[in-house]
Protein backbone atom coordinates (compact mmCIF):
# COMPACT_ATOMS: atom_id res chain seq x y z
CA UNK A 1 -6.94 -6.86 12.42
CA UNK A 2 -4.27 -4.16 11.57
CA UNK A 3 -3.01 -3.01 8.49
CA UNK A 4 -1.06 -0.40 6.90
CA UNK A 5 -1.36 -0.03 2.78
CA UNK A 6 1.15 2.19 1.67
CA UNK A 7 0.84 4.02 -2.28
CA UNK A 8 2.15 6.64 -3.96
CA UNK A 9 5.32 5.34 -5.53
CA UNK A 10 6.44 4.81 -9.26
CA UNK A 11 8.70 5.87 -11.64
CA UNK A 12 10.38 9.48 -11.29
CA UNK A 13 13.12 11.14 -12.91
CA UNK A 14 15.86 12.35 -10.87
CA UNK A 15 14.91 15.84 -9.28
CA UNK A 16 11.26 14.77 -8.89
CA UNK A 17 8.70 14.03 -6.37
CA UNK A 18 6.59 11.41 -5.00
CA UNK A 19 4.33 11.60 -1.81
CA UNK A 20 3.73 8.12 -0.16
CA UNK A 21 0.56 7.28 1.53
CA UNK A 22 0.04 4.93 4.63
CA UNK A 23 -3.38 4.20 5.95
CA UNK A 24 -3.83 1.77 8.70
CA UNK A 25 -6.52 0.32 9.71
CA UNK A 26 -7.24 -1.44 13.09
CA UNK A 27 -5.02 0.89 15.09
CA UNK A 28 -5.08 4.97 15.70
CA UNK A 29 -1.75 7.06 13.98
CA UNK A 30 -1.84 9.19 16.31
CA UNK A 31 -1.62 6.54 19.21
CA UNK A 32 1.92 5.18 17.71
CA UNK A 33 5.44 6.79 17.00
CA UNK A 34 4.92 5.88 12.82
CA UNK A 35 8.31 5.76 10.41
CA UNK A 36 8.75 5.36 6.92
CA UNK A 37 12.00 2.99 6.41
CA UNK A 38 13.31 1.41 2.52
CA UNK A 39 14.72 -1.32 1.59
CA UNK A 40 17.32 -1.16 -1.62
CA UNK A 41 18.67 -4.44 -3.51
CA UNK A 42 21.31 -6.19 -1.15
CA UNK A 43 20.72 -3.19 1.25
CA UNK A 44 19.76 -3.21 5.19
CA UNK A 45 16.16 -1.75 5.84
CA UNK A 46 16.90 1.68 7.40
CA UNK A 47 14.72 4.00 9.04
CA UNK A 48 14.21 7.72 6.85
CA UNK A 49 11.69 9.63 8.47
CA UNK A 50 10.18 9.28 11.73
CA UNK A 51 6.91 11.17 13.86
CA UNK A 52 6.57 10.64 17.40
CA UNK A 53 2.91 10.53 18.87
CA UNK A 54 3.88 14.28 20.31
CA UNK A 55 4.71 15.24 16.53
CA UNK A 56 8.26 15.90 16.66
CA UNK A 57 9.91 14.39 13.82
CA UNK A 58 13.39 12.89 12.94
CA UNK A 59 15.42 12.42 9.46
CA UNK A 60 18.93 10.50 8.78
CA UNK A 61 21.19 13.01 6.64
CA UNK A 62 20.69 11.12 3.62
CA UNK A 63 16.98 12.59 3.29
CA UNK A 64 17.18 15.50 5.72
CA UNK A 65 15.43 19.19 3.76
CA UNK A 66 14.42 16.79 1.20
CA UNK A 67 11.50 13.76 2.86
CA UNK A 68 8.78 15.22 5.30
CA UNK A 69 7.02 12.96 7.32
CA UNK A 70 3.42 13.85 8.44
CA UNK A 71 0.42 12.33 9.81
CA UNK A 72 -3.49 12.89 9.39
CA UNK A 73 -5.07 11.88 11.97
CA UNK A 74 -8.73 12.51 10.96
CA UNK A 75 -7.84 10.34 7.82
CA UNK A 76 -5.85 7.59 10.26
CA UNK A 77 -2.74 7.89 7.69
CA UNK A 78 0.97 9.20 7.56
CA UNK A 79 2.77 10.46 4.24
CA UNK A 80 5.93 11.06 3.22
CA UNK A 81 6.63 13.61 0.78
CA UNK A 82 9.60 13.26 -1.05
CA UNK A 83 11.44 15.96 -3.43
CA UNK A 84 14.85 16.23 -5.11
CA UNK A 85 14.95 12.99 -5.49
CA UNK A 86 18.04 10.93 -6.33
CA UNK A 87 18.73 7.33 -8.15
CA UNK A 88 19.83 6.38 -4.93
CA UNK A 89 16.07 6.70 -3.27
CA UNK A 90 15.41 3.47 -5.36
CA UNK A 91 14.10 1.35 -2.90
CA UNK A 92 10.82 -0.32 -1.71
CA UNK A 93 9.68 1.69 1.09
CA UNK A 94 7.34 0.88 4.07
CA UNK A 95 5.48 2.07 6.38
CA UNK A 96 6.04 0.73 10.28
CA UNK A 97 3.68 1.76 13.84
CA UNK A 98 6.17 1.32 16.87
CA UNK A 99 3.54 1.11 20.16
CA UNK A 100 4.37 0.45 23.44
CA UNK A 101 4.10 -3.41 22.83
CA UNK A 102 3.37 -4.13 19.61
CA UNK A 103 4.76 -2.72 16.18
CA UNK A 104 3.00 -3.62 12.52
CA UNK A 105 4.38 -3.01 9.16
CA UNK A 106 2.99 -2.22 5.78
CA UNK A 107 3.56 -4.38 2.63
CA UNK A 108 5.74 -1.72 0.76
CA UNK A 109 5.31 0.37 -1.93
CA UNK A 110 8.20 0.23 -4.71
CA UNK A 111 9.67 3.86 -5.66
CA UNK A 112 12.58 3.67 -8.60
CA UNK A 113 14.01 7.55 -8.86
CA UNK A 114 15.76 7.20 -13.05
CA UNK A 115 18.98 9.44 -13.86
């Protein structure tokens, strides 16, 4: 069975930091392209950091010099370190594994940035 349990997020102050977690279980990071997308109030889930199984990664503008996405593969799990962070990061984020035929998501892990 496969799952991803995602941590790490909370309350912050504007101008903080949080670093989310994602271990999976069932499945190999390093075998899967893995992304970390949120999900605000009345918003569209949208992708914010990306790793492809070569370890090139990708960011939308929003985030870009602020998220980093990296994986451990000895530990199976993917983080996402977040700094300068803004009252519009509130969101629940997740963790997702894109493979060649199959793609699994995490539960979500809540992060609310205050101003």
């Amino acid at each position: 069975q496969v799952q991803l349990v995602e941590s790490g997020g909370g309350l912050v102050q504007a101008g903080g930091s949080l670093r989310l977690s994602c271990v999976a279980s069932g499945i190999s990071v390093s075998a899967f392209t893995l992304g970390w997308y949120r999900q605000a109030p009345g918003k569209e889930r949208e992708l914010v950091a990306q790793i492809t199984r070569g370890g090139s990664t990708n960011y939308p503008d929003s985030v870009k010099g602020r998220f980093t996405i990296s994986r451990d593969s000895a530990k199976n799990t993917v983080y996402l370190q977040m700094n300068s962070l803004k009252p519009e990061d509130t969101a629940v984020f997740y963790c997702k594994a894109n493979g060649i035929y199959y793609s699994y998501w995490g539960q979500g892990t809540q992060v609310t940035v205050s101003s």
